[in-house]
Each structure stands twice: as C-alpha cells, then as structure tokens.
C-alpha atoms as a PDB file:
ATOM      1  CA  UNK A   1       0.000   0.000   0.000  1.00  0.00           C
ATOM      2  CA  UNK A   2       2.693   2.155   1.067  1.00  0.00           C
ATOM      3  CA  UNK A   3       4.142   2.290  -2.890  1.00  0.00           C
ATOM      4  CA  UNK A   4       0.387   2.876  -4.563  1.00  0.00           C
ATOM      5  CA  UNK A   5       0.752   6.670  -1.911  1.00  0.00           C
ATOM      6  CA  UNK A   6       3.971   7.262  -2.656  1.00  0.00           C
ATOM      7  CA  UNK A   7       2.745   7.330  -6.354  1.00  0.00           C
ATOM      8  CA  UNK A   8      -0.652   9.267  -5.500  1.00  0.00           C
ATOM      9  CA  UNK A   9       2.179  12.047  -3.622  1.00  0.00           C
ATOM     10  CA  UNK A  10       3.829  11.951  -6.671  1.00  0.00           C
ATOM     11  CA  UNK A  11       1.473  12.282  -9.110  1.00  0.00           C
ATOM     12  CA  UNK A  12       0.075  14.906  -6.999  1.00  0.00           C
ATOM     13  CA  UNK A  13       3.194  16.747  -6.888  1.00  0.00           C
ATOM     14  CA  UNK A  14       4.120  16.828 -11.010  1.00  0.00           C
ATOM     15  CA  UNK A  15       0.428  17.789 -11.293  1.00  0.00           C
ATOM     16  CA  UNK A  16       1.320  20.618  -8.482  1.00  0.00           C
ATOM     17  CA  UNK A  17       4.669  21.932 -10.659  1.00  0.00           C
ATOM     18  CA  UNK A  18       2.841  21.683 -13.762  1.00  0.00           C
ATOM     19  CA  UNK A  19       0.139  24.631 -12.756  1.00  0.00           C
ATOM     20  CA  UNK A  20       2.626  26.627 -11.424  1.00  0.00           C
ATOM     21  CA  UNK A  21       4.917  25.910 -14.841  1.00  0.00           C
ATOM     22  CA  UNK A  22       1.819  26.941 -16.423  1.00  0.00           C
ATOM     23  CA  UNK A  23       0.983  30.129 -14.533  1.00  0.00           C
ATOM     24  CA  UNK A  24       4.827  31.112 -15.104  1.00  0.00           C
ATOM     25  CA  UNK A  25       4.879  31.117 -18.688  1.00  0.00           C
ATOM     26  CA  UNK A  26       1.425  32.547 -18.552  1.00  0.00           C
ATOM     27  CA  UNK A  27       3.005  35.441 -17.205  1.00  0.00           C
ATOM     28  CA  UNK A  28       2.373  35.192 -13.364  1.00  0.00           C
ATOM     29  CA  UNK A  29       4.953  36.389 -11.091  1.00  0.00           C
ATOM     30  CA  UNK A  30       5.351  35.730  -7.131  1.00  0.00           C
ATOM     31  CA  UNK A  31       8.851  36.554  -5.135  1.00  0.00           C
ATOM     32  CA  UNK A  32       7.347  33.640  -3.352  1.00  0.00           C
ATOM     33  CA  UNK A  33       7.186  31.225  -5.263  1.00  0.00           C
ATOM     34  CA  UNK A  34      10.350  32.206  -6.914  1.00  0.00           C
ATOM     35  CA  UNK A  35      12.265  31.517  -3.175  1.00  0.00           C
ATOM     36  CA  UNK A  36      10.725  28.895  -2.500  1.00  0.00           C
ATOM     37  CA  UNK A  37      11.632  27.035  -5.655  1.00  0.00           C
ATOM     38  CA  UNK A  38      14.968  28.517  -5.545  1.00  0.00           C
ATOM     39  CA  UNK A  39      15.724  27.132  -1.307  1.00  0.00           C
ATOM     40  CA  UNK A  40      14.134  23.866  -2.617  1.00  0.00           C
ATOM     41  CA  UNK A  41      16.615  23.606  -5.376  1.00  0.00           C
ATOM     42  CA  UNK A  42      19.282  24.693  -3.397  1.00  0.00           C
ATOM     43  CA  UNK A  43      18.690  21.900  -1.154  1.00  0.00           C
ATOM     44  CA  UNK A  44      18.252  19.333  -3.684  1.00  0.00           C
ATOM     45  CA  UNK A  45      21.645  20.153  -4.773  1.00  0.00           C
ATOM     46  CA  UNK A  46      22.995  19.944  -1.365  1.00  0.00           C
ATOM     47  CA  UNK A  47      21.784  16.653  -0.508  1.00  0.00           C
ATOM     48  CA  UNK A  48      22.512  15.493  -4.081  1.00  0.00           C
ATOM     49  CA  UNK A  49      26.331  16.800  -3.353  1.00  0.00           C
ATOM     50  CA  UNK A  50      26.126  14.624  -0.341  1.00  0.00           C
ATOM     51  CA  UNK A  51      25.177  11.862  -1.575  1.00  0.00           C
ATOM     52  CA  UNK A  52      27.432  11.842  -4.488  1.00  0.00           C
ATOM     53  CA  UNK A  53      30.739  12.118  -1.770  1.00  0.00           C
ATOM     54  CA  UNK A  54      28.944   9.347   0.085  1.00  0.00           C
ATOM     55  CA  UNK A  55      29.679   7.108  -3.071  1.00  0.00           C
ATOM     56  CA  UNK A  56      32.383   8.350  -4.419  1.00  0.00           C
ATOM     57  CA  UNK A  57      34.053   7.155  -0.765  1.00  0.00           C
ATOM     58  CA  UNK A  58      32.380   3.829  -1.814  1.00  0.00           C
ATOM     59  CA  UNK A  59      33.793   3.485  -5.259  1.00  0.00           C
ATOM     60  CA  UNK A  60      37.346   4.793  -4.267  1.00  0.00           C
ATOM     61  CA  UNK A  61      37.470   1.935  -2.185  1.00  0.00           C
ATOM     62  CA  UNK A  62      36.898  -0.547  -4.834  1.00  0.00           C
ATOM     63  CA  UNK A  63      38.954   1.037  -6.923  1.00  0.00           C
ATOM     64  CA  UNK A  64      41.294   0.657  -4.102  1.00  0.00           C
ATOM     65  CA  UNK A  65      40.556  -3.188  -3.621  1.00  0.00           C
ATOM     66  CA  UNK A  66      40.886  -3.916  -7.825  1.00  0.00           C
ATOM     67  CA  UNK A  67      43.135  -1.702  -8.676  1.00  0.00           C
ATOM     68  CA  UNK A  68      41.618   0.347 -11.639  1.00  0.00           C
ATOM     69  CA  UNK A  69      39.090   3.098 -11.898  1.00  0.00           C
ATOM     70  CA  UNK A  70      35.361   3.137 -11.571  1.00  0.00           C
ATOM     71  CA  UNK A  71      35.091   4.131 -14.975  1.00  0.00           C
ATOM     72  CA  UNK A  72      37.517   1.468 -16.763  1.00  0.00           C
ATOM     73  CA  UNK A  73      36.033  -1.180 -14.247  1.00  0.00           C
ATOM     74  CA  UNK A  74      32.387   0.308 -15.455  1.00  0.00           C
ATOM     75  CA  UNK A  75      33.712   0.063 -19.067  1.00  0.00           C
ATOM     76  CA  UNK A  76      35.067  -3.855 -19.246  1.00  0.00           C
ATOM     77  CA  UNK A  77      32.370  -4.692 -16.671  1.00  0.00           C
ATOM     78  CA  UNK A  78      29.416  -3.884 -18.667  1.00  0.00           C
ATOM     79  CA  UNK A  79      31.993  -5.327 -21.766  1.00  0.00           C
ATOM     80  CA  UNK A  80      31.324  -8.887 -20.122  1.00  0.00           C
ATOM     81  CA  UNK A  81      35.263  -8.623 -19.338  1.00  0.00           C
ATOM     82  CA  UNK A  82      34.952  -9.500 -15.680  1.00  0.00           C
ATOM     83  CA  UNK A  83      32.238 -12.219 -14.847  1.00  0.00           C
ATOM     84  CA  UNK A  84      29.268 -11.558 -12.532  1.00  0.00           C
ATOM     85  CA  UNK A  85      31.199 -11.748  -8.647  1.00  0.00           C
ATOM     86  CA  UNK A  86      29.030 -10.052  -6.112  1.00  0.00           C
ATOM     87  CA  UNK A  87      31.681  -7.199  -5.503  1.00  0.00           C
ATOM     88  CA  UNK A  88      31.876  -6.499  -9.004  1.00  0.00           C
ATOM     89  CA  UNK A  89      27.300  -6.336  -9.371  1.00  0.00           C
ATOM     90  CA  UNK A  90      27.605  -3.782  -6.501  1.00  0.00           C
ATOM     91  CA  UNK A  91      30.100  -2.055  -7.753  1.00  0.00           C
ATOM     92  CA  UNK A  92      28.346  -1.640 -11.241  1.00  0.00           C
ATOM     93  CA  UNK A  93      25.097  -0.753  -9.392  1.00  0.00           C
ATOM     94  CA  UNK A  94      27.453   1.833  -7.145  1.00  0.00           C
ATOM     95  CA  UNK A  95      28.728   3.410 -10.653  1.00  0.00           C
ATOM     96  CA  UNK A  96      25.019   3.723 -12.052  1.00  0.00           C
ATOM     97  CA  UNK A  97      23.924   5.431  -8.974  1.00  0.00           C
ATOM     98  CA  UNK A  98      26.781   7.962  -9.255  1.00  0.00           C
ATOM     99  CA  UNK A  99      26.328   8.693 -13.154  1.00  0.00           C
ATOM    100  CA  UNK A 100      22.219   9.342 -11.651  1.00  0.00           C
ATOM    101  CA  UNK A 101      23.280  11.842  -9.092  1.00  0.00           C
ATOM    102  CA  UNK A 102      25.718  13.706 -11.652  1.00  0.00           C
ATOM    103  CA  UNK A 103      22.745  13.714 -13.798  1.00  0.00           C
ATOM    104  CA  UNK A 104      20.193  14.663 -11.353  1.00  0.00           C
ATOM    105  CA  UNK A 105      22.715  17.801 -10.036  1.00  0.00           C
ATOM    106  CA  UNK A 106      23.223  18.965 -13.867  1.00  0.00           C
ATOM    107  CA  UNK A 107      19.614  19.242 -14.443  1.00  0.00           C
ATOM    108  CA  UNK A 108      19.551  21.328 -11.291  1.00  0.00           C
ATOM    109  CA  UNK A 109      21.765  23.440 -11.721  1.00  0.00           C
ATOM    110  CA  UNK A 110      20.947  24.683 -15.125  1.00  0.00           C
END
C-alpha cells in the first residue's frame, strides 16, 4: 500500500509543478514562489552533493581493492570482461547510482 501513496504524492506533486509551470509562462509572477523554488533547489543540490561524496568514498574503495578506476572497471564490466562476482554487481550498481546523481545535479543546476 505504502508504494500505490507514494505514487498518489507523486502524481500529486508533477500535477502541483505543472500549474505553477503553467501560470509562469502565462506570465504570473510571485517573489514567493520564486524563493521557495529557488531554497528547494538549493537543497536538492545539497543533498545530491552529499550523496554523491557518500559514493564516491564507496567506489574509491573498490577502486582501491581492484586496482583500476570506476570508470575502466564500469567500461570492461558492462563489456562482459569481468564475470558476474558479487563485488563487481555492486560495484556496477554503485557506478550507475553515481552517473544518476551527476545527472540529477546537472539538471539542477541549469
């Protein structure tokens, strides 16, 4: 049950950004609104930044334990180069959550 709200929040939410989006380019105006959005950004980004030192500690260490870099393990692992060990499917799933944070922070800070 818990998933089927956290979808209805959700969905609630877009619906929520998508009349102010509207109102925006419709012309509307509020200081507001306009520090609201930018303290919630601002905290996205923090949090974001946090998390992405938070994994980068976690990847340095396997890099540490195998030797090569996150990106050349990411590379021959995804290459079939390195077999399917348990370290390895953590560190893969490690590397995809990083590349989703960088993502998520360049979208936010555009």
């Amino acid at each position: 049950m818990r998933g089927v709200e956290s979808m209805t929040v959700q969905t609630q939410t877009v619906d929520r950004l998508q009349s102010l989006l509207e109102l925006y380019r419709g012309g509307y105006r509020s200081q507001v609104v306009d520090q609201t959005v930018g303290k919630l950004i601002s905290l996205e980004v923090s949090q974001s930044q946090a998390e992405l030192e938070r994994l980068a500690a976690r990847l340095q260490g396997y890099e540490k334990q195998y030797g090569m870099t996150s990106d050349e393990f990411y590379r021959r692992f995804r290459a079939g180069e390195l077999g399917d060990a348990m370290d390895y499917v953590e560190w893969s799933i490690f590397c995809d959550m990083y590349r989703a944070i960088e993502k998520r922070l360049n979208s936010l800070m555009k």
